[in-house]
PDB file of N, CA and C in Angstrom:
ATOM      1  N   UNK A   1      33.124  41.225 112.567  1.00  0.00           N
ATOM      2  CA  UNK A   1      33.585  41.393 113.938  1.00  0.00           C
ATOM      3  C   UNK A   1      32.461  41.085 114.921  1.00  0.00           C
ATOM      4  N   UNK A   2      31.612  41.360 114.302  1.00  0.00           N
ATOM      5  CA  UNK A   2      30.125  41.074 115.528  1.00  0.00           C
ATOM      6  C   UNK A   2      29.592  39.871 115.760  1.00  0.00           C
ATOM      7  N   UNK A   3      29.869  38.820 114.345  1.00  0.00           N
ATOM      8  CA  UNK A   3      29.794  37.536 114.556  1.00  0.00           C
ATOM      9  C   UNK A   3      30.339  37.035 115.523  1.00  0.00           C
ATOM     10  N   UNK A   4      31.488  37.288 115.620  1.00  0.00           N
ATOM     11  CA  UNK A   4      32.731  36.437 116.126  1.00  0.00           C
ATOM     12  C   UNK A   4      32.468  36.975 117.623  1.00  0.00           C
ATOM     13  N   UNK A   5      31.610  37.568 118.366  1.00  0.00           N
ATOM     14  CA  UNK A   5      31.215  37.886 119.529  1.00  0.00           C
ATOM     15  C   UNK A   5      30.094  36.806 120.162  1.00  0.00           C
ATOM     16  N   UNK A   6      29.295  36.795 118.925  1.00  0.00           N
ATOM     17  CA  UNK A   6      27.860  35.929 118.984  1.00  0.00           C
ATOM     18  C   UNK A   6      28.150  34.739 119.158  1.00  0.00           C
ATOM     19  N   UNK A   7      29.428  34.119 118.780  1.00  0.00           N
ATOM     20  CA  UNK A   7      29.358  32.830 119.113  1.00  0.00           C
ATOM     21  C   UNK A   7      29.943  31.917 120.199  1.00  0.00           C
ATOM     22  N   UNK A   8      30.889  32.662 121.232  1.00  0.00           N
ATOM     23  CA  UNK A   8      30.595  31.954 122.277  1.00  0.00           C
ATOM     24  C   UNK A   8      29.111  32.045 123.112  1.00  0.00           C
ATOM     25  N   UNK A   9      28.591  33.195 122.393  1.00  0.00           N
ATOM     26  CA  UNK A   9      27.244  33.583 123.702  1.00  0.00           C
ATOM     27  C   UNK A   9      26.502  32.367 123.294  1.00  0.00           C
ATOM     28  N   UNK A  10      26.317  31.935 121.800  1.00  0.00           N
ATOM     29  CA  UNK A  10      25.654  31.157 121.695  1.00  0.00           C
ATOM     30  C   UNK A  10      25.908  29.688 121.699  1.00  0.00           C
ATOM     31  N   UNK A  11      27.489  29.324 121.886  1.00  0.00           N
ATOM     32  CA  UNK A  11      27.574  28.070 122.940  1.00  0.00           C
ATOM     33  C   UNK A  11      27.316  27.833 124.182  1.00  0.00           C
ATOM     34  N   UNK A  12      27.539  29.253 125.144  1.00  0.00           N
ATOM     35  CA  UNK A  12      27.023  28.791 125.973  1.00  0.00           C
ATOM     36  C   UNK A  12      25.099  28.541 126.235  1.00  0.00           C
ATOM     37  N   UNK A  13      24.654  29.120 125.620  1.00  0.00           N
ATOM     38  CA  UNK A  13      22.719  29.286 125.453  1.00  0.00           C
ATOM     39  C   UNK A  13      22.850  27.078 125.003  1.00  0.00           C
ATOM     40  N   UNK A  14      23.841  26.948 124.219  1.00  0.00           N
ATOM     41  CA  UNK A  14      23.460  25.139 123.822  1.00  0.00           C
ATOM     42  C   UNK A  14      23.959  24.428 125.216  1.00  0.00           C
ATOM     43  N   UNK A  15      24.906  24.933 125.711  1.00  0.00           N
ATOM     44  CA  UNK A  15      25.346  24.283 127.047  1.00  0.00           C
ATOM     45  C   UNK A  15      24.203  24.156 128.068  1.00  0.00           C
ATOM     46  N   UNK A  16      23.277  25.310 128.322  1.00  0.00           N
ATOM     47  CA  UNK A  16      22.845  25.552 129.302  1.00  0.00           C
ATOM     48  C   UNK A  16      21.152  24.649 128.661  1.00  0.00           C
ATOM     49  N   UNK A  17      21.146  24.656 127.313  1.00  0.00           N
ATOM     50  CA  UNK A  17      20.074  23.982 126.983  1.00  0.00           C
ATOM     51  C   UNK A  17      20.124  22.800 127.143  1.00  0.00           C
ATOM     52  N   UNK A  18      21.271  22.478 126.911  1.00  0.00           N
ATOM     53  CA  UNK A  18      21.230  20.711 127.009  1.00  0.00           C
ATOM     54  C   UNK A  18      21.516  20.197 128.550  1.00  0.00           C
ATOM     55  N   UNK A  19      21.932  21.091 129.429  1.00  0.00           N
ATOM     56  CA  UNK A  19      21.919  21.052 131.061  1.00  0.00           C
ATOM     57  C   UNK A  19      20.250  20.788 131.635  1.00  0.00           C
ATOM     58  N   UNK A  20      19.184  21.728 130.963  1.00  0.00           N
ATOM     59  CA  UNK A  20      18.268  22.113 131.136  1.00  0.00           C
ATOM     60  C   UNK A  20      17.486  20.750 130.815  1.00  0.00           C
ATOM     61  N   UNK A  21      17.837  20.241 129.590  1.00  0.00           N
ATOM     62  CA  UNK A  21      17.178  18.697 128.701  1.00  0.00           C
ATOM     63  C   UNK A  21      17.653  17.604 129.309  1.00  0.00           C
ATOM     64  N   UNK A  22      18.471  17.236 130.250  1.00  0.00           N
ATOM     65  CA  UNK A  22      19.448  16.165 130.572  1.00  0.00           C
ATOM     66  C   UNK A  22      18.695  15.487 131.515  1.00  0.00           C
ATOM     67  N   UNK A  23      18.612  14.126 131.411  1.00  0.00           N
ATOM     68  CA  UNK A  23      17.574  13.358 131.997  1.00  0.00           C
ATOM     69  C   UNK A  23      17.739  13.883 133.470  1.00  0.00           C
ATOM     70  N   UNK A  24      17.291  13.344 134.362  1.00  0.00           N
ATOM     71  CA  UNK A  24      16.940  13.917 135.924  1.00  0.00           C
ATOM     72  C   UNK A  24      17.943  12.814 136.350  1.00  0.00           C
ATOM     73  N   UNK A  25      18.806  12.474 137.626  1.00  0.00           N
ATOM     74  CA  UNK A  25      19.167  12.038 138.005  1.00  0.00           C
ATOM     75  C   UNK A  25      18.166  10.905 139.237  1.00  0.00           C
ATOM     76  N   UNK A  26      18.652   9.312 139.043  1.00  0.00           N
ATOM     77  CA  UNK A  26      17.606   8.713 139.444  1.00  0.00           C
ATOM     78  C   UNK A  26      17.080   9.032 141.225  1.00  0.00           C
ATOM     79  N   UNK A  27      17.926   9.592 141.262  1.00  0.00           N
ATOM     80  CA  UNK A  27      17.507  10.289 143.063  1.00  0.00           C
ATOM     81  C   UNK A  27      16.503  11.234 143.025  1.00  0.00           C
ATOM     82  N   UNK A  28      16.251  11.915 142.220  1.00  0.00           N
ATOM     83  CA  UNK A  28      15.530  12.742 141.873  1.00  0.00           C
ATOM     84  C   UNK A  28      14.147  12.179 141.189  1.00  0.00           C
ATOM     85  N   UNK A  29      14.451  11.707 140.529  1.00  0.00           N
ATOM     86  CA  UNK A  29      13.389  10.839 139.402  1.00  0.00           C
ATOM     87  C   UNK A  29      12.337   9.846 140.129  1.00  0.00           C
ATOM     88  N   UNK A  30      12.896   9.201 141.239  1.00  0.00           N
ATOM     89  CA  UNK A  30      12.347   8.362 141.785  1.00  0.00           C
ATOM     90  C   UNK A  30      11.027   8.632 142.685  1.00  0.00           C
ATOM     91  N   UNK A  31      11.234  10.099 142.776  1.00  0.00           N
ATOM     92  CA  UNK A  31      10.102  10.490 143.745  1.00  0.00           C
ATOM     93  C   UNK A  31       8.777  10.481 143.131  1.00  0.00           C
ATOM     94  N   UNK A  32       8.038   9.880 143.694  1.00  0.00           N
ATOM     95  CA  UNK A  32       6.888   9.458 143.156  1.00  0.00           C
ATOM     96  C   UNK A  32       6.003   8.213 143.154  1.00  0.00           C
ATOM     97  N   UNK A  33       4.869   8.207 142.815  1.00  0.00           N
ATOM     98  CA  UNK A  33       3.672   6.764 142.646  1.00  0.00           C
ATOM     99  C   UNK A  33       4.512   5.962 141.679  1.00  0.00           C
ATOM    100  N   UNK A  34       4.078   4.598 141.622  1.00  0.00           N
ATOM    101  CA  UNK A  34       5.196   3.646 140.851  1.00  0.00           C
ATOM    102  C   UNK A  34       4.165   2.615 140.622  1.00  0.00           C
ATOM    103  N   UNK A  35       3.268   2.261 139.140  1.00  0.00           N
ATOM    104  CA  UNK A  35       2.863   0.718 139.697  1.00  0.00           C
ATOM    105  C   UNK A  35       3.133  -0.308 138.880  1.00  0.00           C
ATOM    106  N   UNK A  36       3.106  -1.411 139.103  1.00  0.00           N
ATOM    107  CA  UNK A  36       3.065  -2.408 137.920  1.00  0.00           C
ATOM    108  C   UNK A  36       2.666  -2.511 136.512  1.00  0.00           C
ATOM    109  N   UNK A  37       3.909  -2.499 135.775  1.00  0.00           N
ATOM    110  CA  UNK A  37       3.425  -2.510 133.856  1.00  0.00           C
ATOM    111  C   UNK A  37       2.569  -3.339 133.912  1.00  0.00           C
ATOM    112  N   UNK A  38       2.342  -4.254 134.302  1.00  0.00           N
ATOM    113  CA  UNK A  38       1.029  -5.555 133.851  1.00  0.00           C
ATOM    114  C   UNK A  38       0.437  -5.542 135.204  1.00  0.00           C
ATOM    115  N   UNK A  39      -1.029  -5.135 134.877  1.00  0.00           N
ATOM    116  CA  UNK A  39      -1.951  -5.131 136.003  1.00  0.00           C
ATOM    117  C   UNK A  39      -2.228  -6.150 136.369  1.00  0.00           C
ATOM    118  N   UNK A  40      -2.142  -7.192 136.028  1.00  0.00           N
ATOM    119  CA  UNK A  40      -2.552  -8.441 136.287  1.00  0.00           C
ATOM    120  C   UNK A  40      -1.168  -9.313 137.039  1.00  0.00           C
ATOM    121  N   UNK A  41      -0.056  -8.724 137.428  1.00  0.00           N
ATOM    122  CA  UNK A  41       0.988  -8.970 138.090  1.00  0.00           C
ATOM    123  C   UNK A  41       0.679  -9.596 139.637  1.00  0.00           C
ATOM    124  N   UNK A  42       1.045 -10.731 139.690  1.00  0.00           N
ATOM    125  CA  UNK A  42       0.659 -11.045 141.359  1.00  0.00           C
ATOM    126  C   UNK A  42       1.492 -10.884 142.279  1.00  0.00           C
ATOM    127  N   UNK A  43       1.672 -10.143 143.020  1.00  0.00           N
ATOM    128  CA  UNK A  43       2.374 -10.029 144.181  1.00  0.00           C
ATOM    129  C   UNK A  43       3.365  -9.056 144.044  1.00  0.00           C
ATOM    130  N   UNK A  44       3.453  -8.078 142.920  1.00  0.00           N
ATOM    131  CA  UNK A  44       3.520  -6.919 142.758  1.00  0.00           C
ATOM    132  C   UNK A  44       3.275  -6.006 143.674  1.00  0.00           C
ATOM    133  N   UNK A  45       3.907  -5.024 144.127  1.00  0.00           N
ATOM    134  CA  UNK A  45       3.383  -3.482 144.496  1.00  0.00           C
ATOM    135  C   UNK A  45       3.085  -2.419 144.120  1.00  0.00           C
ATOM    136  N   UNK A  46       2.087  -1.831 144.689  1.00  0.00           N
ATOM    137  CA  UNK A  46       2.353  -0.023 144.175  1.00  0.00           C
ATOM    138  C   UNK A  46       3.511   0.291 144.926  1.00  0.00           C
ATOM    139  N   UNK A  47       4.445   1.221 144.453  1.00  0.00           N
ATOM    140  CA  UNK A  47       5.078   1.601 145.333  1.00  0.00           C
ATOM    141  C   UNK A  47       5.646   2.987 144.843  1.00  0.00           C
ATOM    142  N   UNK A  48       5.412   3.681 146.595  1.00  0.00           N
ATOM    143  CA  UNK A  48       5.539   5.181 146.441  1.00  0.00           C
ATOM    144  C   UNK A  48       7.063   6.081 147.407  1.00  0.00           C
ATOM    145  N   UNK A  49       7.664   6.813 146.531  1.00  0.00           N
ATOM    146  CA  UNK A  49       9.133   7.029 147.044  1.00  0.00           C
ATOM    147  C   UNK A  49       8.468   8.391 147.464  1.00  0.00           C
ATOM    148  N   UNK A  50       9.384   8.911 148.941  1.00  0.00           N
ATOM    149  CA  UNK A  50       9.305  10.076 149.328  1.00  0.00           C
ATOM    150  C   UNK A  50      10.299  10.745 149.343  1.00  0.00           C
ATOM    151  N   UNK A  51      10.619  12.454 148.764  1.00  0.00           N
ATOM    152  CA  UNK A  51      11.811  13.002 148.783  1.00  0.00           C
ATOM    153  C   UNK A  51      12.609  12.870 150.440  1.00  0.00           C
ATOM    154  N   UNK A  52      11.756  12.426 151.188  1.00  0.00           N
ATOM    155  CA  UNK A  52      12.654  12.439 153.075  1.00  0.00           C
ATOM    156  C   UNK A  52      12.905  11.137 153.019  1.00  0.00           C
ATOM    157  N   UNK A  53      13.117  10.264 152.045  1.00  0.00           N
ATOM    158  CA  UNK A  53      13.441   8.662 152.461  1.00  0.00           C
ATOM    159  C   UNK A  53      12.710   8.280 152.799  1.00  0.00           C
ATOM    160  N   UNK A  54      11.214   8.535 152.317  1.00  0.00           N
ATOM    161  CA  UNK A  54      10.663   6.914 152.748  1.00  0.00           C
ATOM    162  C   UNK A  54      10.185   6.233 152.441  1.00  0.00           C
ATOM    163  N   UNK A  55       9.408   5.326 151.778  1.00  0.00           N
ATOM    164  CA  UNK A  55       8.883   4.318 150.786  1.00  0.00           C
ATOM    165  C   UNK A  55       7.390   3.825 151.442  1.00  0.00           C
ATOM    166  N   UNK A  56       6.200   3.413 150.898  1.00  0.00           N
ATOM    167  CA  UNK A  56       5.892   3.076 151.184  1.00  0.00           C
ATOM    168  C   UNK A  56       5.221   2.138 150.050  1.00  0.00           C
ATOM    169  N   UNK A  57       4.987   0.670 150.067  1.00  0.00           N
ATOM    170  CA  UNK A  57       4.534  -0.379 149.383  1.00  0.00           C
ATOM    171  C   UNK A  57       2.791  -0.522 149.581  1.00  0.00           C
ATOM    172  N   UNK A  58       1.928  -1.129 148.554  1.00  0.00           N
ATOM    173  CA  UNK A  58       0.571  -1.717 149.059  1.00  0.00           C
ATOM    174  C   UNK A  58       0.421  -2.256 147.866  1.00  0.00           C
ATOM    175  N   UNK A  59       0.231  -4.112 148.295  1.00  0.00           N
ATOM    176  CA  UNK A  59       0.097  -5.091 148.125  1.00  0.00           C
ATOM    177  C   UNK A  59      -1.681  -5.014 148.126  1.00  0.00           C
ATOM    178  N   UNK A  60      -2.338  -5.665 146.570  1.00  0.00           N
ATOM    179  CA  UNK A  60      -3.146  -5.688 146.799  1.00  0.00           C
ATOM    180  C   UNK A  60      -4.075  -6.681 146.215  1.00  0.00           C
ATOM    181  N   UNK A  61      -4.732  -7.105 146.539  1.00  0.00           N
ATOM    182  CA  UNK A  61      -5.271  -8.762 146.328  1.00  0.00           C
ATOM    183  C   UNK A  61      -6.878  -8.664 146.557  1.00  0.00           C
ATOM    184  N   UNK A  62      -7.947  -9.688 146.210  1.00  0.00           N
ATOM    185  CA  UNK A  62      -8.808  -9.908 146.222  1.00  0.00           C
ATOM    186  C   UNK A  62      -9.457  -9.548 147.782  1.00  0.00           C
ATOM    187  N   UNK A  63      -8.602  -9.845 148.890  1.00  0.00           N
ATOM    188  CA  UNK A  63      -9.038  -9.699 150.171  1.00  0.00           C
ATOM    189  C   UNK A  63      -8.872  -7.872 150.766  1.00  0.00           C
ATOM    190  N   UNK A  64      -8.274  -7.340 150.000  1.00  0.00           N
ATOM    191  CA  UNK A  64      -8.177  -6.141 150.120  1.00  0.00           C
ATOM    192  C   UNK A  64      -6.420  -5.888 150.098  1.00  0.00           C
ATOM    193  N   UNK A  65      -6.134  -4.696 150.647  1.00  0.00           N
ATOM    194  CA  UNK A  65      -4.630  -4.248 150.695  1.00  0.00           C
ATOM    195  C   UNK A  65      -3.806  -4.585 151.822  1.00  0.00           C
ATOM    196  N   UNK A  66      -2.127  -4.397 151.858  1.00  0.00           N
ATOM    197  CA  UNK A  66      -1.414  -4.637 152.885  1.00  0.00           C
ATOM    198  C   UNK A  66      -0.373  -3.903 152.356  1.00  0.00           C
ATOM    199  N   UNK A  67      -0.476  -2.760 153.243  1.00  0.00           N
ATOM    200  CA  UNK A  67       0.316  -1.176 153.292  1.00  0.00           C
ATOM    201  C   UNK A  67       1.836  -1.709 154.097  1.00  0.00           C
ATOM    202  N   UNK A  68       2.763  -1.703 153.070  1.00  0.00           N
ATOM    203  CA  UNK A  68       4.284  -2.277 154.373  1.00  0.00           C
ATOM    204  C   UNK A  68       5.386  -0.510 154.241  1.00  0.00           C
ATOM    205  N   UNK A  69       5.727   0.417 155.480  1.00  0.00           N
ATOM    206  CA  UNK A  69       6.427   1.545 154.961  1.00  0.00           C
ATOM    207  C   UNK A  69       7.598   0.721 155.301  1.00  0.00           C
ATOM    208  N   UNK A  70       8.546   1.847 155.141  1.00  0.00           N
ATOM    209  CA  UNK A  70       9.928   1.644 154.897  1.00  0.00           C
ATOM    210  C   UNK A  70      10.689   3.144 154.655  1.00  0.00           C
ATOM    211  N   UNK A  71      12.032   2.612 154.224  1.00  0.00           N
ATOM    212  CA  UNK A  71      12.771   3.642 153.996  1.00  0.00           C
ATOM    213  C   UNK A  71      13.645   3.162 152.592  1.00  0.00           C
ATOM    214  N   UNK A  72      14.059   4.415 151.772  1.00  0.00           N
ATOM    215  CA  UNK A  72      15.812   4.009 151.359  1.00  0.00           C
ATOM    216  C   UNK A  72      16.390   4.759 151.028  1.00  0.00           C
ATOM    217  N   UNK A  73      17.886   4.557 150.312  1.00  0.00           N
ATOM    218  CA  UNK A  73      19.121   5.346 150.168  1.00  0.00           C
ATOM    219  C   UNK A  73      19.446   5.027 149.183  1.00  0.00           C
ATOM    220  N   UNK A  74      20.109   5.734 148.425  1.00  0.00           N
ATOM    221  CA  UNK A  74      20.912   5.558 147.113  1.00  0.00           C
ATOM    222  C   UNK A  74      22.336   5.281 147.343  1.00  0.00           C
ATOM    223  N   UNK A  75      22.868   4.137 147.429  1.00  0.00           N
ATOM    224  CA  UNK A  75      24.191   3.932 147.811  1.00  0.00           C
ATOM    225  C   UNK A  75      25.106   3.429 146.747  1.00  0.00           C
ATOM    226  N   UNK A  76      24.345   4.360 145.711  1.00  0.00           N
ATOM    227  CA  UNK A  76      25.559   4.355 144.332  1.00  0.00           C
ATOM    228  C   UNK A  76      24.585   5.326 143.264  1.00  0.00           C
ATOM    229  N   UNK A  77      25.201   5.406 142.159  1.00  0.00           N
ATOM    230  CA  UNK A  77      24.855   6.681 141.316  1.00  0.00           C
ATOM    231  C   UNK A  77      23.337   5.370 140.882  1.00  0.00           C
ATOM    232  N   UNK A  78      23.136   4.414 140.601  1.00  0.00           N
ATOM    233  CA  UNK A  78      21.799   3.649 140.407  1.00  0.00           C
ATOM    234  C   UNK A  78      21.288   2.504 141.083  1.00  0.00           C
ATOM    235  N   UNK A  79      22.125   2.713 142.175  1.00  0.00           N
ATOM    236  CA  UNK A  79      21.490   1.808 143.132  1.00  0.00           C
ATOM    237  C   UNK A  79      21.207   1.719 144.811  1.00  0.00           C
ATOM    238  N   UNK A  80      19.597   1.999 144.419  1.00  0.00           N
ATOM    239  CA  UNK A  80      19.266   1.961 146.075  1.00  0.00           C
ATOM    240  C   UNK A  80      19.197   0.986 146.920  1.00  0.00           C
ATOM    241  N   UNK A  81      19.050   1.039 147.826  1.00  0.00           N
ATOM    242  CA  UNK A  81      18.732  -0.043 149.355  1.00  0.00           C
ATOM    243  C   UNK A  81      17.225   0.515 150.720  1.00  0.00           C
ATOM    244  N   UNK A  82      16.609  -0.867 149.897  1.00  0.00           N
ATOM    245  CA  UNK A  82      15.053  -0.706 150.143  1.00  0.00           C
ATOM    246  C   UNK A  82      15.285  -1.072 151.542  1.00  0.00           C
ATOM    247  N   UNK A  83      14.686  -0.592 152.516  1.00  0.00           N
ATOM    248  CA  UNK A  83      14.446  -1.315 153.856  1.00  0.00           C
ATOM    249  C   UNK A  83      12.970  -1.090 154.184  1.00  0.00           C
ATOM    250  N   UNK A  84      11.826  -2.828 153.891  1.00  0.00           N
ATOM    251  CA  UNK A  84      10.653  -2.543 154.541  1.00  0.00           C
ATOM    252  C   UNK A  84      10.304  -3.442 155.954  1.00  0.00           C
ATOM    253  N   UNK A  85       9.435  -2.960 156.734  1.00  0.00           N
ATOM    254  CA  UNK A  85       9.445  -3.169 157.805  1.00  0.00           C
ATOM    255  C   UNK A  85       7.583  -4.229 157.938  1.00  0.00           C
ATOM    256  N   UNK A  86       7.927  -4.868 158.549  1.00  0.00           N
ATOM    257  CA  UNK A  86       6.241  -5.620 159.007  1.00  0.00           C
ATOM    258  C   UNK A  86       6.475  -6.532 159.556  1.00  0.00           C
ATOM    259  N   UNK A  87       5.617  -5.478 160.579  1.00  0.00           N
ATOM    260  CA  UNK A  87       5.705  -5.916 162.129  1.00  0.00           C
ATOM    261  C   UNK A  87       7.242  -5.893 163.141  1.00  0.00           C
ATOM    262  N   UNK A  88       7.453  -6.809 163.427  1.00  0.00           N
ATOM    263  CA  UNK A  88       8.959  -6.748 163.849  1.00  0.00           C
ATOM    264  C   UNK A  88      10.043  -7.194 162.879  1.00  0.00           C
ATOM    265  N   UNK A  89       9.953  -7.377 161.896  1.00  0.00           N
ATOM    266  CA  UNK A  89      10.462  -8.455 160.539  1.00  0.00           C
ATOM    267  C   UNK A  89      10.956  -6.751 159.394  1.00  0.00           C
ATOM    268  N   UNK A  90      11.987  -6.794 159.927  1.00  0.00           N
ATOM    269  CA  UNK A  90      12.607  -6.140 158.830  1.00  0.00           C
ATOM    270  C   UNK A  90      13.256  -6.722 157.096  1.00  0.00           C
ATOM    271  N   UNK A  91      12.945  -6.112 156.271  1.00  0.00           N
ATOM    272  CA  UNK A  91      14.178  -6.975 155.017  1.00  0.00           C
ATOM    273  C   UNK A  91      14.733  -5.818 154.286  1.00  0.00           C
ATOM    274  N   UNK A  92      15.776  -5.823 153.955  1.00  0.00           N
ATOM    275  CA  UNK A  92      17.040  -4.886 153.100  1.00  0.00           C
ATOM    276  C   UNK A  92      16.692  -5.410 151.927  1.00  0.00           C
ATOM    277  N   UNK A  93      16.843  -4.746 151.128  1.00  0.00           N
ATOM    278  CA  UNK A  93      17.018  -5.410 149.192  1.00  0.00           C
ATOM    279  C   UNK A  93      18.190  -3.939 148.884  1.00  0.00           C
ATOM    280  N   UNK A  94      18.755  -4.614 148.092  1.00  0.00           N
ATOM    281  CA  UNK A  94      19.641  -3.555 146.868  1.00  0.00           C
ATOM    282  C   UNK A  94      19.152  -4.036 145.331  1.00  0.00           C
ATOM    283  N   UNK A  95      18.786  -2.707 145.119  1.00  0.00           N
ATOM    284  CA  UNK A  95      18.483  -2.608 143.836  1.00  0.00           C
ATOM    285  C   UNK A  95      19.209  -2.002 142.648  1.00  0.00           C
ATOM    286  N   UNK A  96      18.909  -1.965 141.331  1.00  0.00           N
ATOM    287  CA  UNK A  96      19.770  -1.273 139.849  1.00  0.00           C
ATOM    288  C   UNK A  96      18.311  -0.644 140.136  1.00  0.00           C
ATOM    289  N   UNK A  97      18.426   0.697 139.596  1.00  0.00           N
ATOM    290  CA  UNK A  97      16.887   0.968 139.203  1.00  0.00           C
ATOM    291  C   UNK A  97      17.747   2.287 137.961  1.00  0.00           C
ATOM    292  N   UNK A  98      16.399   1.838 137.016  1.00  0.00           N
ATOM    293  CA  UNK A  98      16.613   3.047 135.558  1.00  0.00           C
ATOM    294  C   UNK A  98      15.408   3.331 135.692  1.00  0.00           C
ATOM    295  N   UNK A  99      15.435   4.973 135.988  1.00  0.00           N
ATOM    296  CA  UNK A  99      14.373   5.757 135.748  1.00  0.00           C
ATOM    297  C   UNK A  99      14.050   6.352 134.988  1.00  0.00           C
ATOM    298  N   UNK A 100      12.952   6.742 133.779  1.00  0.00           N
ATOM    299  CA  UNK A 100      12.518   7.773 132.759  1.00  0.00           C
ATOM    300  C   UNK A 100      11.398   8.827 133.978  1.00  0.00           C
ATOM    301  N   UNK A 101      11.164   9.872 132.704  1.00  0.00           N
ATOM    302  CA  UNK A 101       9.658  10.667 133.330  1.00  0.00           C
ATOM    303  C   UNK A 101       8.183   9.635 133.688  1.00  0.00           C
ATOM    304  N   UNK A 102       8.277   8.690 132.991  1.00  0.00           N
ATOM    305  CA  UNK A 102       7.148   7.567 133.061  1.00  0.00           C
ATOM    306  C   UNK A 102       7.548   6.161 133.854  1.00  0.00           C
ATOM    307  N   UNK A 103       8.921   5.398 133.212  1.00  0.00           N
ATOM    308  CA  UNK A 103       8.939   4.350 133.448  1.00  0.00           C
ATOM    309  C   UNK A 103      10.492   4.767 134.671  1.00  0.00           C
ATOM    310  N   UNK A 104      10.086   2.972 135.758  1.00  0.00           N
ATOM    311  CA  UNK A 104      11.067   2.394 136.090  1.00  0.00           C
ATOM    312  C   UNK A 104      11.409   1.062 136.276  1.00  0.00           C
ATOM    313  N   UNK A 105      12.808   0.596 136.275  1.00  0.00           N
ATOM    314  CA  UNK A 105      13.416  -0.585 136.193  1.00  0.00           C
ATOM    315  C   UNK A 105      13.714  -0.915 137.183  1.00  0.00           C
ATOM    316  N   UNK A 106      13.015  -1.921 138.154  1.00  0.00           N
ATOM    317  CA  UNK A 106      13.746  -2.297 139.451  1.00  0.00           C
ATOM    318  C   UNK A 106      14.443  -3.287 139.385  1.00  0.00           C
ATOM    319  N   UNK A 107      15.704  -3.791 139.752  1.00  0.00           N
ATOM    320  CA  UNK A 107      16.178  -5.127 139.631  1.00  0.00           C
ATOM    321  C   UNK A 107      17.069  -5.480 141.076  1.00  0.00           C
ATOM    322  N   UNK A 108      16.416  -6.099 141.633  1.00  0.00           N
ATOM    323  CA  UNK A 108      17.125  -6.492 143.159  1.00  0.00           C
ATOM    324  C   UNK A 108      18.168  -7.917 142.578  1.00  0.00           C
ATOM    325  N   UNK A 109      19.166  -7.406 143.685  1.00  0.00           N
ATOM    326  CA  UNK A 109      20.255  -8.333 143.445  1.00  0.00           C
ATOM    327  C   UNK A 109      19.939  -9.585 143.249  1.00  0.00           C
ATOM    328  N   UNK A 110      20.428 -10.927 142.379  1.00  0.00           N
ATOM    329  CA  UNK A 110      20.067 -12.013 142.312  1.00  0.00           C
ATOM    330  C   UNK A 110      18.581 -12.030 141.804  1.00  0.00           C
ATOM    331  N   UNK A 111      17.733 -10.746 141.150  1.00  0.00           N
ATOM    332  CA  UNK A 111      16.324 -10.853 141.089  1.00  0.00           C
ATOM    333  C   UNK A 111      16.194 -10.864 139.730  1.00  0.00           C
ATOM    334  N   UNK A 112      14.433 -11.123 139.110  1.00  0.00           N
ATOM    335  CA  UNK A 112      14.433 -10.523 137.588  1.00  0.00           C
ATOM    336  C   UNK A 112      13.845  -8.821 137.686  1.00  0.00           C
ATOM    337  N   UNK A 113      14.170  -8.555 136.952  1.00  0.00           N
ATOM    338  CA  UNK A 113      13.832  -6.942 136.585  1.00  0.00           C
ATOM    339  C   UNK A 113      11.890  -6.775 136.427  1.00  0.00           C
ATOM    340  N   UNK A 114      12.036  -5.941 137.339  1.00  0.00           N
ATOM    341  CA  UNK A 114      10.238  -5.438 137.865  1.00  0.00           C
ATOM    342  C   UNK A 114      10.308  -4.324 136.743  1.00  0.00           C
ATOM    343  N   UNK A 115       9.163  -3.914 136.364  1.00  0.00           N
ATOM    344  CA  UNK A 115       9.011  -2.830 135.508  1.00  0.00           C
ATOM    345  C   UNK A 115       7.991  -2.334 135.902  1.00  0.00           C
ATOM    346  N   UNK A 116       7.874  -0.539 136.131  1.00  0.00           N
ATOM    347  CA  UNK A 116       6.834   0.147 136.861  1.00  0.00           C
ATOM    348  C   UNK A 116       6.362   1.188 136.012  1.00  0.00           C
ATOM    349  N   UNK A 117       5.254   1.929 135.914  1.00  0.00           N
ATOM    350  CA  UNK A 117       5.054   2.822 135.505  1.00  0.00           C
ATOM    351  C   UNK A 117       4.340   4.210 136.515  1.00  0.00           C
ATOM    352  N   UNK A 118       5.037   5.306 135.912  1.00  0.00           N
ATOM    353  CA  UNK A 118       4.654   6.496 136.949  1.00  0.00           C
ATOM    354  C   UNK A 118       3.073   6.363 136.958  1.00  0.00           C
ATOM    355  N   UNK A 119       2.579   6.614 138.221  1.00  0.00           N
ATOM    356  CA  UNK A 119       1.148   6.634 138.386  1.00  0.00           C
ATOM    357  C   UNK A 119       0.762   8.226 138.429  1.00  0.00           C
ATOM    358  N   UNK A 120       1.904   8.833 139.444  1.00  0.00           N
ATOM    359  CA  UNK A 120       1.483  10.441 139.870  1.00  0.00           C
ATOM    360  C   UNK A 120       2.793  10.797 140.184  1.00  0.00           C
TER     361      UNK A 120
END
C-alpha cells in the first residue's frame, strides 16, 4: 500500500527533473559574449547580446576595432532580427540561430551558417 503512494510522488520529482535539465530556450541562451569558431575568420564579429535588446558587434582587424551597437527581437521560437546601426546607415538581418551552453549557429536569410562560441 505504501508503494503505490510513492509513485506518483516520484513521477512527478522525474517531471520536474527533466523541466530543470531542458535546454534553455534560445531567448534566453543568447545572452551573452559570442566569438568566432575560427580565429582566423575575416570579417567576423565578436558579438555580444543584452537581456534589454541590445547587441553590440566589434569588428577587428590589424588597424584596430570597429564597435557597430544595435538591437534585436526574436520574431519566432529561433529566429531573431538583428538591427545594426553605423552612422546614419541602418541594416535588418533575420536570422535561424541554435543555441547550446557554449556554441551558436547564426544563419541569416539567403546566408551560410556563422558558428560562434560562448566567450563569457
Amino acid at each position: 500500500m505504501r508503494t503505490t503512494h510513492l509513485l506518483p510522488a516520484g513521477g512527478l520529482v522525474l517531471v520536474l527533473a527533466g523541466l530543470t535539465c531542458a535546454d534553455p530556450k534560445p531567448q534566453e541562451a543568447i545572452v551573452g559574449k559570442w566569438g568566432p569558431q575560427d580565429p582566423r575568420a575575416k570579417g567576423k564579429a565578436s558579438i555580444e547580446f543584452f537581456k534589454d535588446g541590445k547587441v553590440k558587434a566589434v569588428f577587428s582587424d590589424i588597424t584596430g576595432h570597429i564597435i557597430v551597437n544595435g538591437t534585436y527581437k526574436f520574431v519566432g521560437e529561433d529566429t531573431v532580427e538583428v538591427k545594426l546601426t553605423i552612422g546614419n546607415d541602418a541594416k535588418t538581418t533575420k536570422a535561424k540561430v541554435k543555441v547550446t551552453d557554449k556554441e551558436m549557429e547564426f544563419t541569416p536569410s539567403g546566408g551560410a551558417t556563422e558558428k560562434y562560441n560562448r566567450l563569457k
